[in-house]
Protein backbone atom coordinates (compact mmCIF):
# COMPACT_ATOMS: atom_id res chain seq x y z
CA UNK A 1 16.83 55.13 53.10
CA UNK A 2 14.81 51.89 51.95
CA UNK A 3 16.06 52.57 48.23
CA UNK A 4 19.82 53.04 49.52
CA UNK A 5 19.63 49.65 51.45
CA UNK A 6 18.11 47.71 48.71
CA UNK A 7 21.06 49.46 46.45
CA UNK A 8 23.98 48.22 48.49
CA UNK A 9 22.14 44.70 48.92
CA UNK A 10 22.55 44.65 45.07
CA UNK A 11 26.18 45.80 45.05
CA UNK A 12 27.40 43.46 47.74
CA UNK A 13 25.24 40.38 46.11
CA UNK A 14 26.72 41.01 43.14
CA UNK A 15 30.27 41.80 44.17
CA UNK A 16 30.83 38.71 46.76
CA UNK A 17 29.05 35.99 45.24
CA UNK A 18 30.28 32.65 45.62
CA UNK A 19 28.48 29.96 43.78
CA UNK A 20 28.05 26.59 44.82
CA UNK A 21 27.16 23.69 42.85
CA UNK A 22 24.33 21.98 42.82
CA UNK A 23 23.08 18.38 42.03
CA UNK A 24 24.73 16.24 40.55
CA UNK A 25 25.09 14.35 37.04
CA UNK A 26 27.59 15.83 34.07
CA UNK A 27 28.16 19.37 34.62
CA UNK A 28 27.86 21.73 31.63
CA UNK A 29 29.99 23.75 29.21
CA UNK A 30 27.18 26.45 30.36
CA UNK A 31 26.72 24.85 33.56
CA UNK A 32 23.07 25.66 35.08
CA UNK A 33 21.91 25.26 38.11
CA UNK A 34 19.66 22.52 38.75
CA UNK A 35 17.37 24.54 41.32
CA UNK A 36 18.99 28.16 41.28
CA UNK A 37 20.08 28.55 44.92
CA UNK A 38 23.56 30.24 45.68
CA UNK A 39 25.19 30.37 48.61
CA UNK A 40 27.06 33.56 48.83
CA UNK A 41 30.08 34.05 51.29
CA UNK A 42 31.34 37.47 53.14
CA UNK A 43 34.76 38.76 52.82
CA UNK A 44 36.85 39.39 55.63
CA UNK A 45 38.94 42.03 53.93
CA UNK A 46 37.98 45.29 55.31
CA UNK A 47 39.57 47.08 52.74
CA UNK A 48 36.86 45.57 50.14
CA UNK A 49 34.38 46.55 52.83
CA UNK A 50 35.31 50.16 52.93
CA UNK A 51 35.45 50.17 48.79
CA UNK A 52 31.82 48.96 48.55
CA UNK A 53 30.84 51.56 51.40
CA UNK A 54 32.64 54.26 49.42
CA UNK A 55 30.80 52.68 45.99
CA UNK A 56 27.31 53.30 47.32
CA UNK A 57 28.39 56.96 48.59
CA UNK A 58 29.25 57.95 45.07
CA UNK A 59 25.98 56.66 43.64
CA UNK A 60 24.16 58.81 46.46
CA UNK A 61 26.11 61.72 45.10
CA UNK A 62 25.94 61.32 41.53
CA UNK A 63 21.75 60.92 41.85
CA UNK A 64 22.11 63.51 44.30
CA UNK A 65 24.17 66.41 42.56
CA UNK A 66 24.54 65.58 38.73
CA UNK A 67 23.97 68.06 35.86
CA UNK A 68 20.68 66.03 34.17
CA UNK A 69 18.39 63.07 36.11
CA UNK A 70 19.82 59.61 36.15
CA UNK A 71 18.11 55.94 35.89
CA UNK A 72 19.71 54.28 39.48
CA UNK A 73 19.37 51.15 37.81
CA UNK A 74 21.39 51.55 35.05
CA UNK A 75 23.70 53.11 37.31
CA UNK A 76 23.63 49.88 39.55
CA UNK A 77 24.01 47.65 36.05
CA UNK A 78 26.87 49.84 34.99
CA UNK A 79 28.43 49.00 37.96
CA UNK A 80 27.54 45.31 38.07
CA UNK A 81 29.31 45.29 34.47
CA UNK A 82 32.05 46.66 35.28
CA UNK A 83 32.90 43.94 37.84
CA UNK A 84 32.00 41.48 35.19
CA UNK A 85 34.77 43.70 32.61
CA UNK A 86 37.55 42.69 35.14
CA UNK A 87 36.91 38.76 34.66
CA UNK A 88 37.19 37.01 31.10
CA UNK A 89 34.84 37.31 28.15
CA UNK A 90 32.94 34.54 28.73
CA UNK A 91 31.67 36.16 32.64
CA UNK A 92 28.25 37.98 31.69
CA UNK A 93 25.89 39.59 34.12
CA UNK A 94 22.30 39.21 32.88
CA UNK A 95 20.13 42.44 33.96
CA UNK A 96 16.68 40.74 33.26
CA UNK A 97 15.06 37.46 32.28
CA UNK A 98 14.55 38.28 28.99
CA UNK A 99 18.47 38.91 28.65
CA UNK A 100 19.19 35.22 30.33
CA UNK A 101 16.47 33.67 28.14
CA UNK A 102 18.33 34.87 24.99
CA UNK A 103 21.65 33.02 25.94
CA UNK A 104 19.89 30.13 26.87
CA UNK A 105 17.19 29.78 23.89
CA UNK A 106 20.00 29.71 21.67
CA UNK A 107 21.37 26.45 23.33
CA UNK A 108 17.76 24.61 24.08
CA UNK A 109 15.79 25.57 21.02
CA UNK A 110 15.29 23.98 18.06
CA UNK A 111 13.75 26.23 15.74
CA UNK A 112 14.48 30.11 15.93
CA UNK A 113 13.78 32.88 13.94
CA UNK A 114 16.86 34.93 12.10
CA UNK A 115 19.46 35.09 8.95
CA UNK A 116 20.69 31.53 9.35
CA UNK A 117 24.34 32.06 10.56
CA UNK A 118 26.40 31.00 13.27
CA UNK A 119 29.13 33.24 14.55
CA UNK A 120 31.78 33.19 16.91
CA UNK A 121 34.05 35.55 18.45
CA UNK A 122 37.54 35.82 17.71
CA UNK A 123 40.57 36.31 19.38
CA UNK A 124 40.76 39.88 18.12
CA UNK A 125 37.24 40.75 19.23
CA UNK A 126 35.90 40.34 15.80
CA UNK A 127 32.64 38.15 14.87
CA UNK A 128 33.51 35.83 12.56
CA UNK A 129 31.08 33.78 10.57
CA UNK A 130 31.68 29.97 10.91
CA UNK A 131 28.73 28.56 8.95
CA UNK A 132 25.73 29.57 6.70
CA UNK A 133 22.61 27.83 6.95
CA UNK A 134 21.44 26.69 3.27
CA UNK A 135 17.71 27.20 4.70
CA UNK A 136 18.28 30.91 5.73
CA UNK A 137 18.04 33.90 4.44
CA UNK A 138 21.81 35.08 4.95
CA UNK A 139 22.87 32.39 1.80
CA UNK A 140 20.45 34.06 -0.74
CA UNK A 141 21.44 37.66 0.49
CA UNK A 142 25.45 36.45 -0.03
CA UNK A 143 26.71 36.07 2.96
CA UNK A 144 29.38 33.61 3.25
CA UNK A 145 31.30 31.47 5.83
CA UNK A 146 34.20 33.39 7.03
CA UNK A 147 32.93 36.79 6.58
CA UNK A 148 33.99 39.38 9.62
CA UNK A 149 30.48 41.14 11.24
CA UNK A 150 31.02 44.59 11.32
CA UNK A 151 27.99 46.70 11.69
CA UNK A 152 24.16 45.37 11.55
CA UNK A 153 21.91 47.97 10.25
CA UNK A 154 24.44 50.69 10.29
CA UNK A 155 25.95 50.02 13.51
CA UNK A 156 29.07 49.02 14.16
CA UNK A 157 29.63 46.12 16.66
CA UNK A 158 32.75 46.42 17.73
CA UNK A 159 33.08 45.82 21.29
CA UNK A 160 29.70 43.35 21.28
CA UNK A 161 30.23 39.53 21.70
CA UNK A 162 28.98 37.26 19.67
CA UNK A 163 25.81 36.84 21.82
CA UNK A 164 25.04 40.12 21.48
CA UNK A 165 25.41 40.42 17.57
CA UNK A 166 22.94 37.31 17.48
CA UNK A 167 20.51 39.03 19.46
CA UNK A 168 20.94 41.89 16.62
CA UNK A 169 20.37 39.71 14.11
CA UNK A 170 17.32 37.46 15.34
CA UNK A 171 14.08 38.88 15.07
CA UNK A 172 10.50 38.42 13.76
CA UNK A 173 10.05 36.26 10.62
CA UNK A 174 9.75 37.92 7.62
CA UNK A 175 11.40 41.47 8.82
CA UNK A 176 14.84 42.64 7.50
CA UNK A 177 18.51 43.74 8.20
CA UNK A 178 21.60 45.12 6.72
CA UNK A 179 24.67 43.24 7.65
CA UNK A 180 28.13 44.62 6.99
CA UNK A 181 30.95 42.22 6.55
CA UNK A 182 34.29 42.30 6.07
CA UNK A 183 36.24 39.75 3.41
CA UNK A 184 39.16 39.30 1.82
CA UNK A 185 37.94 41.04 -1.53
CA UNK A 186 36.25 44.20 0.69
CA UNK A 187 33.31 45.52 2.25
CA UNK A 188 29.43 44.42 2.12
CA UNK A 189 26.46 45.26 2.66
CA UNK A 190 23.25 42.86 2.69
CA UNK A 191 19.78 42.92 3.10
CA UNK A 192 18.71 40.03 5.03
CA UNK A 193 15.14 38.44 5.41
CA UNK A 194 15.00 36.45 9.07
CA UNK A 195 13.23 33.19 9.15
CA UNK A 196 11.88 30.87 10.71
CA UNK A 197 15.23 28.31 10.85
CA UNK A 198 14.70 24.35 12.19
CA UNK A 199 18.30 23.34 13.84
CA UNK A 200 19.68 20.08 13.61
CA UNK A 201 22.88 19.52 15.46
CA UNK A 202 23.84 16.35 13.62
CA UNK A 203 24.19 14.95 9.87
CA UNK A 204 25.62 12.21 8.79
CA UNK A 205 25.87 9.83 5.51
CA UNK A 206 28.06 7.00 4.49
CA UNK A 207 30.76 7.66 2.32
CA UNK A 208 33.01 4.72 0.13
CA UNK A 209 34.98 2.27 1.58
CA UNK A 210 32.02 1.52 4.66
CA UNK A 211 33.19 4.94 6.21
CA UNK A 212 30.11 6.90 8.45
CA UNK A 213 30.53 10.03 8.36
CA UNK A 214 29.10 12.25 11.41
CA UNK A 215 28.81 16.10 10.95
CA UNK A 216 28.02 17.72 14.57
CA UNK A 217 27.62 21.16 14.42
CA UNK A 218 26.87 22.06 17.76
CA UNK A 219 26.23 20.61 21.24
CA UNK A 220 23.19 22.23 21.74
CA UNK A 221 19.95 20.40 23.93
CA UNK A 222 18.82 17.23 22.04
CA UNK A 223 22.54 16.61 20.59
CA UNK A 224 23.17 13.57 22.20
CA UNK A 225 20.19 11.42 21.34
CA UNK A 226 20.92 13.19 17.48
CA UNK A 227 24.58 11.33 17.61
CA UNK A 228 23.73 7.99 18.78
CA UNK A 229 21.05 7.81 16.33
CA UNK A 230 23.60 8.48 13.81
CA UNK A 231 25.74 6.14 15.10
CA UNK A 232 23.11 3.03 15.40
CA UNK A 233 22.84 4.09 11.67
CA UNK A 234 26.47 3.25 10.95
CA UNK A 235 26.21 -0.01 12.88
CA UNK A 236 23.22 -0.88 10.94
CA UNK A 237 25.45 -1.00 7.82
CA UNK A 238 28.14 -3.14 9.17
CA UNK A 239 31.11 -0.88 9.55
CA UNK A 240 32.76 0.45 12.85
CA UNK A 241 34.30 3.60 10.65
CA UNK A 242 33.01 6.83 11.93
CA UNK A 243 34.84 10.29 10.67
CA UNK A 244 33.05 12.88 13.40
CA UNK A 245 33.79 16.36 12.17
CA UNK A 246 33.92 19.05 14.58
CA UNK A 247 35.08 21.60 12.51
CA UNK A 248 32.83 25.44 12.94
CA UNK A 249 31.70 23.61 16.25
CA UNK A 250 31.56 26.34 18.83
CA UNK A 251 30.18 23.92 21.54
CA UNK A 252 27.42 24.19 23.90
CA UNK A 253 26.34 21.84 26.80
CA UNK A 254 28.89 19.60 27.77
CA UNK A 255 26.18 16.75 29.16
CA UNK A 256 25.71 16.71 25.35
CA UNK A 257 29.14 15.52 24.41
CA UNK A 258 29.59 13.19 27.41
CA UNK A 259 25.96 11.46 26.18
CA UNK A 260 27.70 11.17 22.74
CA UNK A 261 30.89 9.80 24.00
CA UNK A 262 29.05 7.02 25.55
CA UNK A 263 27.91 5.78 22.50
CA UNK A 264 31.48 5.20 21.12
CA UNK A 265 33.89 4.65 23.96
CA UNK A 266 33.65 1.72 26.52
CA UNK A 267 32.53 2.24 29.98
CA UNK A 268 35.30 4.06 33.14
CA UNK A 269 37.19 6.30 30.57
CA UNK A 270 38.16 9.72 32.03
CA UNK A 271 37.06 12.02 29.61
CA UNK A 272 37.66 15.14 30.85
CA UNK A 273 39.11 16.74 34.26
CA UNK A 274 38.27 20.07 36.57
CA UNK A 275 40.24 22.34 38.01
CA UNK A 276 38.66 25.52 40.03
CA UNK A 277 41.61 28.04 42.18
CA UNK A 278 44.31 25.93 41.16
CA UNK A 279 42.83 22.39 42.76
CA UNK A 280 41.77 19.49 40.73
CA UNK A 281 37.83 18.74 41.39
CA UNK A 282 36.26 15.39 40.78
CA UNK A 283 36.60 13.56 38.05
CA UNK A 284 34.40 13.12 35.37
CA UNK A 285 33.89 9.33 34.51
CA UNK A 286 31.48 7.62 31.88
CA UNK A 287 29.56 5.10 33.60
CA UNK A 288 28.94 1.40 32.14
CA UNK A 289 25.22 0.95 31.87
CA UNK A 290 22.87 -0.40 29.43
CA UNK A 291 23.50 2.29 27.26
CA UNK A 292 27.33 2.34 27.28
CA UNK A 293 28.87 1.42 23.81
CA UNK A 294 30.91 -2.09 24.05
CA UNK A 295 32.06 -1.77 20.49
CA UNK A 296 35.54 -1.15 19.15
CA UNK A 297 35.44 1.68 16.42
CA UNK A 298 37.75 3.41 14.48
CA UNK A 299 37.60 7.60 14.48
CA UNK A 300 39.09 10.12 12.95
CA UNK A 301 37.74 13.47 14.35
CA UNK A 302 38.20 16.61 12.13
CA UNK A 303 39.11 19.65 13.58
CA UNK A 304 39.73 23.50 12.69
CA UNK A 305 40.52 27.08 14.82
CA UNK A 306 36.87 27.31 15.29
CA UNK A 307 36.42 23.65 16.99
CA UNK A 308 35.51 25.32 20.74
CA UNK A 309 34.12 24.29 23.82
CA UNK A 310 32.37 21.38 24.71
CA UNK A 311 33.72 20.36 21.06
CA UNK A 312 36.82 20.26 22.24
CA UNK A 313 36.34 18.19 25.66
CA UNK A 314 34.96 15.69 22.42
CA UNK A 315 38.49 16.08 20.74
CA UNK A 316 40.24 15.83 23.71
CA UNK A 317 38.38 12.83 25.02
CA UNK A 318 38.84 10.81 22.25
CA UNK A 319 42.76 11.61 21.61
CA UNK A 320 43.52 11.26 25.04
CA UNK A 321 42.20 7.94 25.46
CA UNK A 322 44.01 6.68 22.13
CA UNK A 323 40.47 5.82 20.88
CA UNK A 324 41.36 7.45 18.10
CA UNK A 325 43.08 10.31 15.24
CA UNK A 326 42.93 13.89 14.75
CA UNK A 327 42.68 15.75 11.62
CA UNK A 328 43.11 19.39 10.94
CA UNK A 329 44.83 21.99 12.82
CA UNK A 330 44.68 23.49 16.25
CA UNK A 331 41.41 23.94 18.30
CA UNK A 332 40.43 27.26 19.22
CA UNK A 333 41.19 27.04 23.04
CA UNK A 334 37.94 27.88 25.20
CA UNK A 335 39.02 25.36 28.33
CA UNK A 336 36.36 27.19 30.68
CA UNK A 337 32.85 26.30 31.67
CA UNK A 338 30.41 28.66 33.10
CA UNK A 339 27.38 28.53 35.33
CA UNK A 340 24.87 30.21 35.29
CA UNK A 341 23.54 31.60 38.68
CA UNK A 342 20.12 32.93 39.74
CA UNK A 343 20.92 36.20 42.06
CA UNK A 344 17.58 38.06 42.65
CA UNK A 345 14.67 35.92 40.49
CA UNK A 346 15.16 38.68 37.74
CA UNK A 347 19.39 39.65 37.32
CA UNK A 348 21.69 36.62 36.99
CA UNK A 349 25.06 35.92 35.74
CA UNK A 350 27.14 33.39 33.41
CA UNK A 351 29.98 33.22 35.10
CA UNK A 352 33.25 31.10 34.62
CA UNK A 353 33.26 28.34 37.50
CA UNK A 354 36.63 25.99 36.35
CA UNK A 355 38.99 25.40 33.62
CA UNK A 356 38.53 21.59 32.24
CA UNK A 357 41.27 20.01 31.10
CA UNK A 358 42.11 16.82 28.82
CA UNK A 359 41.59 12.85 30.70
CA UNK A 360 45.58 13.06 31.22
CA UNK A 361 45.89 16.68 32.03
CA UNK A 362 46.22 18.29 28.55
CA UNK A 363 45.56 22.18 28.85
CA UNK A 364 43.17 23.10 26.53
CA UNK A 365 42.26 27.12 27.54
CA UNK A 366 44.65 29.44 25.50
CA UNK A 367 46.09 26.83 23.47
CA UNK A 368 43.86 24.42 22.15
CA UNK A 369 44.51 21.14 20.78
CA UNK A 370 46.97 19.77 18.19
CA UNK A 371 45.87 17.40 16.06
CA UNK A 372 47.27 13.91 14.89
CA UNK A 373 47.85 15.15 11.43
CA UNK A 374 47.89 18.94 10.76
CA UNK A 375 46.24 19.17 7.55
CA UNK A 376 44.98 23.02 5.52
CA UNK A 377 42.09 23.39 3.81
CA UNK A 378 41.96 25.69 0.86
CA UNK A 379 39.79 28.20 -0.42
CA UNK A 380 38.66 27.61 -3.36
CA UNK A 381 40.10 30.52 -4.92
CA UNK A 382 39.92 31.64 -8.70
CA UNK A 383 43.15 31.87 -10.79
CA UNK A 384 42.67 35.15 -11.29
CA UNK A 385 42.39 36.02 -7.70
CA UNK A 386 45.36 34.09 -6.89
CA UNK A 387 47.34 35.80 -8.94
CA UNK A 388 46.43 38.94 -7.41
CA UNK A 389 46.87 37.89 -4.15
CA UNK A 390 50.40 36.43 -4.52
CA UNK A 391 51.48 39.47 -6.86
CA UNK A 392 54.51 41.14 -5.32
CA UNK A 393 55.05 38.88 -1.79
CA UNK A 394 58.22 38.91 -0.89
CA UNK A 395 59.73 35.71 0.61
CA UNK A 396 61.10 35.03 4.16
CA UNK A 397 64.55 34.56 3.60
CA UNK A 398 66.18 36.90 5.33
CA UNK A 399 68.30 35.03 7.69
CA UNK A 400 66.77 36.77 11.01
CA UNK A 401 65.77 33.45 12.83
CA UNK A 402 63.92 35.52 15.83
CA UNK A 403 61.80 38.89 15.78
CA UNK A 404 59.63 39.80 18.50
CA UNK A 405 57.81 42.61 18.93
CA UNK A 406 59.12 46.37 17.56
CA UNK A 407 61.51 44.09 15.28
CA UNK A 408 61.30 45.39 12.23
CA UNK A 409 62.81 43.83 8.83
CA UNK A 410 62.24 42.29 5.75
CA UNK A 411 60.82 39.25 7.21
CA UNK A 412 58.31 40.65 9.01
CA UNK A 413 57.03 42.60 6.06
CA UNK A 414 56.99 39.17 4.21
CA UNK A 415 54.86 37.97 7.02
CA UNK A 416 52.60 40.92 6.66
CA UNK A 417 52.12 40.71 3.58
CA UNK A 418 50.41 36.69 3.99
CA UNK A 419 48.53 37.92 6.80
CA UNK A 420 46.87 40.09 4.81
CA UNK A 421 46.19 37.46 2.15
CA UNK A 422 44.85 35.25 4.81
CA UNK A 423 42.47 38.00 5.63
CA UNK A 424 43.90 39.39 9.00
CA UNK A 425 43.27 42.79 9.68
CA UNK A 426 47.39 43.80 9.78
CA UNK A 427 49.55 47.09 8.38
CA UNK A 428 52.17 45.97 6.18
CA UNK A 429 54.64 48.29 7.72
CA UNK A 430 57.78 45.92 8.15
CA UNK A 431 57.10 46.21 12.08
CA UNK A 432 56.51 43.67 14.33
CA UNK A 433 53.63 45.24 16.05
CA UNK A 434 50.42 44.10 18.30
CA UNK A 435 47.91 43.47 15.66
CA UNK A 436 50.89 41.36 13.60
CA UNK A 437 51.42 39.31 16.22
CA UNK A 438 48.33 38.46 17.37
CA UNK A 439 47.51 37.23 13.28
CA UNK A 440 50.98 35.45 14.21
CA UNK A 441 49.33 33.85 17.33
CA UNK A 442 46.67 32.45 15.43
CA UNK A 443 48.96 30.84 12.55
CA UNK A 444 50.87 29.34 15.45
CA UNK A 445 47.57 27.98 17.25
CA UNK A 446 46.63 26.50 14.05
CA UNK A 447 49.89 24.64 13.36
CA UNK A 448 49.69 23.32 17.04
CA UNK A 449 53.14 26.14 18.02
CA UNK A 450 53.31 27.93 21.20
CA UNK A 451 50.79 30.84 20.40
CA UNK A 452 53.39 33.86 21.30
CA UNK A 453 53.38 35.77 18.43
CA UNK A 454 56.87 35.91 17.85
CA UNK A 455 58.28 35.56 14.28
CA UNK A 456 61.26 32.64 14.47
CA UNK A 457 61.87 29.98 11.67
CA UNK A 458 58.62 27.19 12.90
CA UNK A 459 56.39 30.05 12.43
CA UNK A 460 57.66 30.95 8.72
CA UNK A 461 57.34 27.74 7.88
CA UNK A 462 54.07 27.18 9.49
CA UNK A 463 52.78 30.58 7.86
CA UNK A 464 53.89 29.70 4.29
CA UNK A 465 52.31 26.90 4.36
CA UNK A 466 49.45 27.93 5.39
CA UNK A 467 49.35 31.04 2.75
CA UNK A 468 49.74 28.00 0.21
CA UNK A 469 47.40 26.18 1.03
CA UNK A 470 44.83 28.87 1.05
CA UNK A 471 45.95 29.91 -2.32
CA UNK A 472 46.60 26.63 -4.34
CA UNK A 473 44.92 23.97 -2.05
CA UNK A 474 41.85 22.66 -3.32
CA UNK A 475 38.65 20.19 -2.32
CA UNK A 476 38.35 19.01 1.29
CA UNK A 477 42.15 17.77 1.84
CA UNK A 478 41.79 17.16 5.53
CA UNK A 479 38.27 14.83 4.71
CA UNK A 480 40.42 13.16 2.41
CA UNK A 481 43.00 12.30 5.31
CA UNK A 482 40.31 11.29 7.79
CA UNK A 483 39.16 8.84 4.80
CA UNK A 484 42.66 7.74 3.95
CA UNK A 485 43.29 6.75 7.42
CA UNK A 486 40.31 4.82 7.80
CA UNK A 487 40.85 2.98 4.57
């Protein structure tokens, strides 16, 4: 009987939850509690009541009467999952300690041992590679930035987030493990020695023409104090021309970017605003103190699909308060912070307490954010394998000005056939079907559209342009804009 109460205590914590916030100060991307507590709330709905009631029955019966013996705690977790399956992506519940700690190591460390890549999870449930750092082991072996994850050591990882394939690949230094990626050109498989890898979120240099330029590749703890050091470094050469590129910048703590912000806007900006169950929550404000930057500078933020996050309340920030120009193309579209919530001393969760949304109300979740100047980068691509890869596309002139989905026609074969170029994972069957038009979501994201997947004349023109720019663009054009416009 003691076991079955403790059980349904665990079902019911779990199931009706409500956190409160605690403290006070910036909230974060991946909010966390500044003591733990959580104050947890009963429903009145009897019909919830009578499902929970029902819940613990069947896991008395299946322990009771099942063909083999079963682990009640995994049971439990199963369960506890599957509440956490009906939420979005970002909601995880955290079984143990050890599973917490790996979430939040990744944010708060500074050195860590593994391959040396950061990854991000796509809007197709893929891992894609953003970056490769030069001091891991994941360069050497060949992988490269942009590569799809999809098996380490064997297994295939489809279905794991992101945080989960990092947990695959970290381990002890000096131990190996085969990654499989997919790329335009086919499948690999590499060998990879982990290491022992020192982060640095922030890099930065001055370029002609008095320009600083400020690489931040992640918001992760530290971040802040990183940026303003760059920036003192700037001011120490006499210019007030800062190019902050975003771009791969999957976020992290959103304290982070507010500390950052501070030491380029001028105090009482609205930066960024909450909303929770449809209400608007307080704002969030700089405040002018001591530290507060009083100087007038001219950005130009660069930006790319896999700008996320707390990266993005740093786009948003600085576009919405006209303090200064976006370069690139559209944002990935993460608008949602999470908090992460103590439950028993050993189980937690991450879960997703608000949307935030841009200083003057810009939606970010779903859509991201369109830059000043939609610029493609290209890749760098041999003449022989361009050749190959434009060998035979058709072009999309067939007159049809709309095709949604099951349309079928010579267009939308056109349109295949770029995907595929592009590297989306898409049949070239002439039919407008799920998998094209989630590819055509993400060309419309990226050109700042309406991300519907629908096939009308913006989205031909955004998708041929960029198909040529991946095949005939070369260098960094969308630096080379960010330096234009500060010249």
């Amino acid at each position: 009987m003691k076991k079955e109460k403790k059980l349904l205590v665990r079902i019911m914590a779990i199931l009706l939850a409500a956190a409160m916030i605690i403290g006070s100060g910036f909230y974060l991307v991946y909010l966390i509690a500044d003591n733990g507590s959580v104050a947890y709330g009963l429903s009145t709905d009897e019909e919830a009541y009578e499902k929970l009631d029902r819940l613990k029955d069947v896991i008395k019966i299946i322990d009771k009467y099942y063909k083999d013996d079963v682990d009640l705690n995994k049971l439990v977790d199963a369960a506890y999952n599957g509440v956490f399956d009906s939420l979005d992506r970002w909601s995880v519940y955290y079984s143990s300690i050890d599973e917490e700690a790996a979430f939040t190591d990744s944010l708060e460390n500074k050195e860590y041992s593994g391959v040396g890549l950061t990854i991000q999870e796509q809007s197709d449930g893929t891992v894609k590679v953003l970056t490769v750092n030069p001091n891991g082991g994941a360069l050497s072996a060949g992988v490269k930035k942009g590569d799809i994850i999809t098996a380490v050591n064997g297994k295939s990882v489809e279905g794991k987030s992101s945080s989960e394939v990092a947990d695959l690949l970290k381990g002890v230094a000096g131990t190996k493990v085969k990654i499989t990626v997919s790329r335009k050109t086919g499948t690999f498989t590499f060998e990879v020695e982990r290491r022992k890898i020192q982060v640095t979120s922030v890099n930065y240099e001055m370029l002609d023409g008095g320009i600083g330029y400020i690489q931040i590749s992640n918001f992760n703890e530290g971040e802040g104090a990183e940026f303003r050091a760059a920036v003192e470094f700037v001011d120490s050469q006499g210019s007030n021309k800062l190019i902050i590129d975003l771009r791969d910048n999957a976020g992290g703590y959103t304290n982070e970017a507010m500390e950052s912000l501070s030491a380029i806007l001028r105090p009482n900006k609205t930066l960024v605003k909450y909303i929770a169950q449809g209400e608007e929550l307080d704002k969030e404000l700089l405040l002018g103190d001591e530290n507060q930057s009083q100087e007038d500078y001219k950005i130009v933020v660069l930006v790319n699909e896999n700008t996320a996050s707390a990266a993005e309340i740093m786009a948003i920030a600085i576009k919405g308060n006209d303090a200064g120009k976006l370069v690139g193309v559209n944002t990935y579209g993460k608008g949602v912070a999470q908090q992460i919530i103590s439950l028993t001393g050993v189980d937690s969760m991450k879960l997703s307490r608000f949307y935030f949304v841009g200083p003057n109300g810009e939606t970010i979740d779903g859509t991201g954010i369109k830059p000043d100047y939609v610029v493609y980068n290209g890749a760098e691509l041999t003449e022989e394998y361009v050749k190959a890869a434009s060998s035979g596309i058709i072009p999309m002139n067939e007159g049809k000005k709309y095709l949604t989905k099951g349309s079928y026609g010579l267009n939308v074969l056109a349109a295949q056939q770029r995907l595929f170029a592009l590297g989306y994972v898409v049949n070239t069957n002439s039919i407008l079907d799920e998998a094209t038009m989630i590819a055509l979501s993400d060309v419309q994201k990226n050109a700042g559209l309406f991300p519907y997947g629908a096939l009308d004349f913006s989205t031909i023109k955004a998708l041929d342009e960029q198909f040529n720019a991946f095949l005939y663009g070369s260098g960094d054009a969308q630096l080379e804009k960010a330096i234009e416009l500060l010249k």
